[in-house]
Protein backbone atom coordinates (compact mmCIF):
# COMPACT_ATOMS: atom_id res chain seq x y z
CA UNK A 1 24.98 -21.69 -38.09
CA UNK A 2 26.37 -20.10 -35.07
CA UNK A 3 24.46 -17.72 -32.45
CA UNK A 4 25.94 -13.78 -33.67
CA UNK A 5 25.39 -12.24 -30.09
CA UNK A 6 28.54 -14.50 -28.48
CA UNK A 7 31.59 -14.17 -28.91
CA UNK A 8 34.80 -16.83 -29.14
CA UNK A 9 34.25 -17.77 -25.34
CA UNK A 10 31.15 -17.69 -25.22
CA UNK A 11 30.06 -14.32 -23.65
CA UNK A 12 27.74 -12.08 -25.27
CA UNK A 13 28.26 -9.36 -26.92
CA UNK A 14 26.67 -7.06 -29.29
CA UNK A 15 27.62 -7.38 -32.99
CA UNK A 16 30.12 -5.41 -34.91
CA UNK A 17 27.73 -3.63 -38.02
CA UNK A 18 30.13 -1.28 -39.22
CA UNK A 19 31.11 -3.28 -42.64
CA UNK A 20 27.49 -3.90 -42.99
CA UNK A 21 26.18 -2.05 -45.99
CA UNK A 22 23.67 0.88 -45.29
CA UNK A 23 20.06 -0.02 -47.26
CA UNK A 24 16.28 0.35 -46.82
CA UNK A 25 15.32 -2.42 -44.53
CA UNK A 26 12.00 -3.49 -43.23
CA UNK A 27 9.96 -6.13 -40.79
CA UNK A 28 6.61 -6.85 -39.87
CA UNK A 29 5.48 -8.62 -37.00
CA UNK A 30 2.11 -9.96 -35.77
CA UNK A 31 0.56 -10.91 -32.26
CA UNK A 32 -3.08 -10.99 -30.67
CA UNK A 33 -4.72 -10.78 -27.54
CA UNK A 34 -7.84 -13.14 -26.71
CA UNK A 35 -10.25 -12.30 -24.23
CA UNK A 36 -13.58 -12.85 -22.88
CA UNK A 37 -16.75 -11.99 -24.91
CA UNK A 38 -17.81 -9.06 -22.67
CA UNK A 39 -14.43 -7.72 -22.94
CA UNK A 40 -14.03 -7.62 -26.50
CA UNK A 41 -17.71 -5.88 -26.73
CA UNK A 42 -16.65 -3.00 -23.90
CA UNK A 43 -13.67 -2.54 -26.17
CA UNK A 44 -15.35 -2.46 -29.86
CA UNK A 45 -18.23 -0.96 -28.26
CA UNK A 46 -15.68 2.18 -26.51
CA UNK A 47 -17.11 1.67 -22.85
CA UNK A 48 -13.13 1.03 -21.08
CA UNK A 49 -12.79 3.04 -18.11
CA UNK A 50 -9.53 4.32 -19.02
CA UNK A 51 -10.36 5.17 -22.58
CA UNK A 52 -9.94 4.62 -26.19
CA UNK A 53 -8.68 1.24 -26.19
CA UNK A 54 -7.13 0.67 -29.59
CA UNK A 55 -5.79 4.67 -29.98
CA UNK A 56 -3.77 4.26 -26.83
CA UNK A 57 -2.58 0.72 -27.57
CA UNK A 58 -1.10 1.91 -31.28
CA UNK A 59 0.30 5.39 -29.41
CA UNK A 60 2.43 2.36 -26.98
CA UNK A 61 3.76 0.16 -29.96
CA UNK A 62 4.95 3.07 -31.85
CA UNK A 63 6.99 4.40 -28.62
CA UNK A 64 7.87 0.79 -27.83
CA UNK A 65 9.59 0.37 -30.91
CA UNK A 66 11.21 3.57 -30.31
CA UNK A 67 12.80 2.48 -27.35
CA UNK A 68 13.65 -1.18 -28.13
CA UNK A 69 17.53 -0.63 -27.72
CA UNK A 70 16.66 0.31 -24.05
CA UNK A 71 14.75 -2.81 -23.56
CA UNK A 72 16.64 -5.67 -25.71
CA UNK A 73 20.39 -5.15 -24.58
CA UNK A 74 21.99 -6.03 -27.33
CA UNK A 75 20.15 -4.10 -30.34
CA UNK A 76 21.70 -1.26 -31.73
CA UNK A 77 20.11 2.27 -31.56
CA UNK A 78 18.80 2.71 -35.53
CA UNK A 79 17.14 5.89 -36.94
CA UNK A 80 13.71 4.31 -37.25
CA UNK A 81 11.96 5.70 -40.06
CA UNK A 82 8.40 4.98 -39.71
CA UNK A 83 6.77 2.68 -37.47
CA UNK A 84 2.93 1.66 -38.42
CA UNK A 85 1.17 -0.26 -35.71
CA UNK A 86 -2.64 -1.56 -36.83
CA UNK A 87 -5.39 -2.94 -34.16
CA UNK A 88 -8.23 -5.03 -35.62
CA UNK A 89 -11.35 -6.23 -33.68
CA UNK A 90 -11.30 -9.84 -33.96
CA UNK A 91 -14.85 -11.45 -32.89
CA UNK A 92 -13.30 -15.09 -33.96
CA UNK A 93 -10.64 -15.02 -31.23
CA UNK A 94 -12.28 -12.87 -29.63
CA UNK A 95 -10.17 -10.35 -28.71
CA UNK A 96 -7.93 -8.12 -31.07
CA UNK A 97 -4.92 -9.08 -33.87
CA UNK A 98 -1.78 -7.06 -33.37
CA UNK A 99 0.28 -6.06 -36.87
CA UNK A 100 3.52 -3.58 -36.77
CA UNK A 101 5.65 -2.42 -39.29
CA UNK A 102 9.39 -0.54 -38.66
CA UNK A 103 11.39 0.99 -41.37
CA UNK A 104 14.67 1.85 -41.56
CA UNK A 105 17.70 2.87 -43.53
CA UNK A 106 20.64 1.18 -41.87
CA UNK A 107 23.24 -1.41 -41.22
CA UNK A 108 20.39 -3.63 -39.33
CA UNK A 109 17.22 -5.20 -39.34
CA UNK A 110 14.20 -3.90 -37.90
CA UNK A 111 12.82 -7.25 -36.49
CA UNK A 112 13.33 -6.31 -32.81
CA UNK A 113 11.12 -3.37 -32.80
CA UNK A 114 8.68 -4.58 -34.55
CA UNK A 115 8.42 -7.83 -32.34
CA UNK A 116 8.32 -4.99 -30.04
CA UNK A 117 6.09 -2.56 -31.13
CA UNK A 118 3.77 -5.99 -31.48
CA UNK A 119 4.27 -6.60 -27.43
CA UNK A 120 3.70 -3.56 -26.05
CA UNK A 121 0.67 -2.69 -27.71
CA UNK A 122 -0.84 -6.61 -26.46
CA UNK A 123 0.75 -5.50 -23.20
CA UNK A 124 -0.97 -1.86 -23.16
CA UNK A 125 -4.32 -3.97 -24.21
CA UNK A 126 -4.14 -5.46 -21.15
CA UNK A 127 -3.69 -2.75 -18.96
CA UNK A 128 -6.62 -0.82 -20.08
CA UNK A 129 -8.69 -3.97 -19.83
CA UNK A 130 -7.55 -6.14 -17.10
CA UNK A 131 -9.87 -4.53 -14.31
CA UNK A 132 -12.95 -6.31 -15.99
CA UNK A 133 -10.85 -9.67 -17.42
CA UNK A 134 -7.37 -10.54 -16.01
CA UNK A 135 -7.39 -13.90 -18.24
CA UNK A 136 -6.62 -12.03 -21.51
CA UNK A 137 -4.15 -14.17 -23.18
CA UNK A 138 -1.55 -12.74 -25.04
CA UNK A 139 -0.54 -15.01 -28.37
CA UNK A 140 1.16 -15.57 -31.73
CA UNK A 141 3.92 -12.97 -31.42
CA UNK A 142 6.10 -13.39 -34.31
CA UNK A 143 8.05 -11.83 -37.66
CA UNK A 144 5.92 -12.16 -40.74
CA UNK A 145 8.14 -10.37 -42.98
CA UNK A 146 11.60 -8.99 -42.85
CA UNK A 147 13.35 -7.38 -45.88
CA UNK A 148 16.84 -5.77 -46.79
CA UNK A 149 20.08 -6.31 -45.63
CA UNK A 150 23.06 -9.58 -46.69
CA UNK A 151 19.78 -11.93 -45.35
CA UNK A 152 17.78 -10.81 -47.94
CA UNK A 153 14.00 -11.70 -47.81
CA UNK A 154 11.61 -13.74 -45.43
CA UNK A 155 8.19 -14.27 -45.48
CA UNK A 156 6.07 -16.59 -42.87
């Protein structure tokens, strides 16, 4: 199976959609950040300096999927159709687990802004948090599903 973003020689490029067939297409991706104990209870508890935590966090992966095609070079702008970003308190890790979901009607997947909506929400949770614990460690970013399209389905 060959790499789709290069071309003949070898240079990148980005790929020619306009035979692909337009349908509903969707992909969900997951992530978490892991933190210390104290950090995770000034978060669940709503005691962050700069606010509500996990509000802002799912404001920054909806606008980050938005704006993937500015930040991945080679995805095409698509007329994202609804982008659902959820943050769950995780006590186990602890810290919090990351899910987003991009729909679209298109010629291409959605995988991309998910991944990113996924990112920059673990990003944005370290922002607000980092004065108090700069070892956060952000984890597990991946697709768990990704439907539509000649690819068809796939499920972690």
């Amino acid at each position: 199976m060959a790499l789709t973003h290069f071309d003949g020689k070898g240079d990148a490029h980005m790929v020619d959609v306009t035979e692909k067939a337009v349908t509903s297409r969707i992909a969900t991706a997951e992530g978490h950040i892991r933190m210390a104990r104290e950090t995770f209870e000034i978060i669940s508890e709503g005691r962050a300096k700069k606010g509500d935590v996990l509000s802002v966090a799912r404001l920054a992966g909806i606008m980050g999927a938005k704006k993937t095609p500015e930040l991945i070079p080679l995805c095409h702008p698509l007329p994202v159709t609804k982008v659902a970003v959820e943050l769950t308190l995780d006590p186990e890790l602890p810290g919090v687990r990351i899910e987003g979901t991009v729909k679209t009607t298109g010629q291409t997947g959605v995988e991309m802004e998910a991944l990113t909506a996924v990112s920059t929400a673990a990003l944005t949770v370290y922002d607000m948090a980092k004065a108090v614990d700069k070892a956060m460690e952000i984890g597990g970013i991946r697709v768990t599903l990704k439907d539509g399209g000649k690819s068809g389905r796939y499920e972690a």
